[in-house]
N, C-alpha and C. Protein backbone atom coordinates (compact mmCIF):
# COMPACT_ATOMS: atom_id res chain seq x y z
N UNK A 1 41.09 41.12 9.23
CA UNK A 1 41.31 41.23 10.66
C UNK A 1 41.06 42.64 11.16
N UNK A 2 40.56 43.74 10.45
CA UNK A 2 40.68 45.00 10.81
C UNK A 2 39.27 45.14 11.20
N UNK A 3 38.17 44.64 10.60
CA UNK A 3 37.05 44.48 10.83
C UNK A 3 37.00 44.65 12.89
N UNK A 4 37.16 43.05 13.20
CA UNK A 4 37.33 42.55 14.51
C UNK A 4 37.78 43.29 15.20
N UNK A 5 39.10 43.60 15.02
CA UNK A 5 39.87 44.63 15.81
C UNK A 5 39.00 46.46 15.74
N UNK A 6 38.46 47.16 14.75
CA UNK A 6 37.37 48.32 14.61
C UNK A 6 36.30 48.08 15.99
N UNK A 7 35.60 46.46 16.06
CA UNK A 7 34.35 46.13 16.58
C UNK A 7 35.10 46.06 18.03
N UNK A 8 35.82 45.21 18.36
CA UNK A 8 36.89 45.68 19.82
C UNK A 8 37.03 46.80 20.38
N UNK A 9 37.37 47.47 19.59
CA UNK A 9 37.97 48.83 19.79
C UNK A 9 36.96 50.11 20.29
N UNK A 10 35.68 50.01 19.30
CA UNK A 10 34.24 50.33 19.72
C UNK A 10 33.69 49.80 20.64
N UNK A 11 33.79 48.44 21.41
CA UNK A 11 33.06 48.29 22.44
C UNK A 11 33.83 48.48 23.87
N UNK A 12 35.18 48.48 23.43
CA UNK A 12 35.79 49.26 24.67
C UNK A 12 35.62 50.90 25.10
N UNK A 13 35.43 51.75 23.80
CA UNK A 13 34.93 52.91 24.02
C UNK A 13 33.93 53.23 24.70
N UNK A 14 33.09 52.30 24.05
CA UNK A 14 31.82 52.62 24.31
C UNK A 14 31.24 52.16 25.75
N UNK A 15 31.98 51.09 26.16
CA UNK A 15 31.94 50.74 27.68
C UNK A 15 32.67 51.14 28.54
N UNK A 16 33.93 51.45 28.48
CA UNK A 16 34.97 52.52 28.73
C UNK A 16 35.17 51.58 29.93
N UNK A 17 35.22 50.02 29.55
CA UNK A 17 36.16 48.82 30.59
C UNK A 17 36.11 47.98 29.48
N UNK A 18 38.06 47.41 30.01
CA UNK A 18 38.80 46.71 28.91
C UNK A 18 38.58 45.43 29.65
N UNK A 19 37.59 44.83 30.21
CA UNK A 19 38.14 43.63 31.08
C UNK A 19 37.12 42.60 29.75
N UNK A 20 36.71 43.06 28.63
CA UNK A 20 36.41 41.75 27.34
C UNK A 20 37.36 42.03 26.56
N UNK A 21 38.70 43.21 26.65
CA UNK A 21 39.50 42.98 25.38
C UNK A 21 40.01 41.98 25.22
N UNK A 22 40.53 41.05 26.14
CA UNK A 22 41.44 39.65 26.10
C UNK A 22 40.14 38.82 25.53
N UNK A 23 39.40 38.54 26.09
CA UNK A 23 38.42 37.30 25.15
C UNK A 23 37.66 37.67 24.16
N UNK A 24 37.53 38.98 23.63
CA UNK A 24 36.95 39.40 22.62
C UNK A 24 38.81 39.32 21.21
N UNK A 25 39.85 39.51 21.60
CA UNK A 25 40.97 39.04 20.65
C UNK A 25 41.25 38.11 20.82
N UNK A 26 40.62 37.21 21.97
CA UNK A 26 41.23 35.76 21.59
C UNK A 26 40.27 34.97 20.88
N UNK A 27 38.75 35.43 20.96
CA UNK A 27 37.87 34.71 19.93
C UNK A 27 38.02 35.34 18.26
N UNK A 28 38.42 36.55 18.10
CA UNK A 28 38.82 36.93 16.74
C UNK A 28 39.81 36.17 16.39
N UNK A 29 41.05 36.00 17.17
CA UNK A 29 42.23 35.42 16.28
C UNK A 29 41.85 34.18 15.97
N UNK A 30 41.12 32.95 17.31
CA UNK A 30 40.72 31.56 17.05
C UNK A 30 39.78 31.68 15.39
N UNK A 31 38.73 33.13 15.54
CA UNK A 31 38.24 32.98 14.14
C UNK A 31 39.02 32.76 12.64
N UNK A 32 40.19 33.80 13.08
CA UNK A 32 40.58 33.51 12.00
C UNK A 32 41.80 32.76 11.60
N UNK A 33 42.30 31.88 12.86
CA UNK A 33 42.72 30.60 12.55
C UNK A 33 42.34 29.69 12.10
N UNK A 34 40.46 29.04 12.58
CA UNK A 34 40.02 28.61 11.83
C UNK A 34 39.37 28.80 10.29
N UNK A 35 39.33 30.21 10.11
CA UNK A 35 38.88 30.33 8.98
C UNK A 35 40.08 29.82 7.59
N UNK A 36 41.53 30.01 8.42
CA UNK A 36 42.03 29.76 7.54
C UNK A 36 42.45 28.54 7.43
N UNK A 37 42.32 27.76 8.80
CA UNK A 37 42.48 26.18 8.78
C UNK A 37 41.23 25.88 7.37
N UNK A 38 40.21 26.08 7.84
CA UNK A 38 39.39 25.77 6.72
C UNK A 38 39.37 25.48 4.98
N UNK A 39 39.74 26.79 5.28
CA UNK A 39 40.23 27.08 3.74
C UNK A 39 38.83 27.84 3.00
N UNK A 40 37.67 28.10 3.34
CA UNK A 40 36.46 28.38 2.59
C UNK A 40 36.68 29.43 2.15
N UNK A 41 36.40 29.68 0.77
CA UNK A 41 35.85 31.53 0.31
C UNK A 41 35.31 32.07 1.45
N UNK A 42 35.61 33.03 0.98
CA UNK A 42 34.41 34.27 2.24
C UNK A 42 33.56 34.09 1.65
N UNK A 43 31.98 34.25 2.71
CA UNK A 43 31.01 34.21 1.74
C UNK A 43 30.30 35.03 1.41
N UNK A 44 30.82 36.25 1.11
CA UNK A 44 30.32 37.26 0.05
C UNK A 44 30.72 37.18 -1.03
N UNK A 45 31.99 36.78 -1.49
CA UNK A 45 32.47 36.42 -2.49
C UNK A 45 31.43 35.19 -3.03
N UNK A 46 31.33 33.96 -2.13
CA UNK A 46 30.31 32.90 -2.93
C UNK A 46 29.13 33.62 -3.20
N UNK A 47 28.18 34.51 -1.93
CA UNK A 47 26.99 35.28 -2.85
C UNK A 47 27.09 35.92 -3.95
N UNK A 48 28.31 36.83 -4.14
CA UNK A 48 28.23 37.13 -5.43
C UNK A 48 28.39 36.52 -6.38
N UNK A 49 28.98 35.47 -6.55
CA UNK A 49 29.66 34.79 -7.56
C UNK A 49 28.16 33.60 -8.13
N UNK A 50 27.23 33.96 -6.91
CA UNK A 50 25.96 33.22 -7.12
C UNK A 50 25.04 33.91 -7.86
N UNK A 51 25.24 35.34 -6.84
CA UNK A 51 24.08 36.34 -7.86
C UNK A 51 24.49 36.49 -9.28
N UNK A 52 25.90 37.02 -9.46
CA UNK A 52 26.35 37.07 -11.21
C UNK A 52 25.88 35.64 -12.10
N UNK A 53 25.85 34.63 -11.38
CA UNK A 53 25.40 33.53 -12.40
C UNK A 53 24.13 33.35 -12.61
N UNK A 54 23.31 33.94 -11.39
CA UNK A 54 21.63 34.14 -11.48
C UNK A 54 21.72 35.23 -12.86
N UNK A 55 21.88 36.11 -12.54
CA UNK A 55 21.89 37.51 -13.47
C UNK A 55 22.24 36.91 -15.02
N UNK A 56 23.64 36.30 -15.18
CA UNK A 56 23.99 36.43 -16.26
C UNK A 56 22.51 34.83 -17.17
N UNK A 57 22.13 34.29 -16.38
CA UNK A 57 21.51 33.13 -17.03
C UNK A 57 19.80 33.87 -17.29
N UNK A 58 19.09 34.88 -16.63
CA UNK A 58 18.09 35.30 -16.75
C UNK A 58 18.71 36.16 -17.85
């Protein structure tokens, strides 16, 4: 969640108007409600866990 909240935080600077902070944290949190409704690995974890099995079989 620190990610989202960094990328927020930068585009309020950088626009220097807060009138997307409310729908820019309410589409992060919905993200990661559903991510965890879901239940999926992250998927860097599955790429890697793909590349190490490429690697280790060549």
């Amino acid at each position: 969640m620190r990610a989202p909240m960094t990328g927020i935080l930068l585009i309020v600077e950088m626009t220097q108007s807060v009138t997307l902070m409310a729908p820019l944290l309410l589409a992060s949190v919905a993200a990661v409600v559903v991510a965890s409704w879901v239940r999926s690995p992250p998927i860097y974890d599955t790429l890697r866990e793909r590349m190490g099995a490429v690697r280790h079989r060549g």
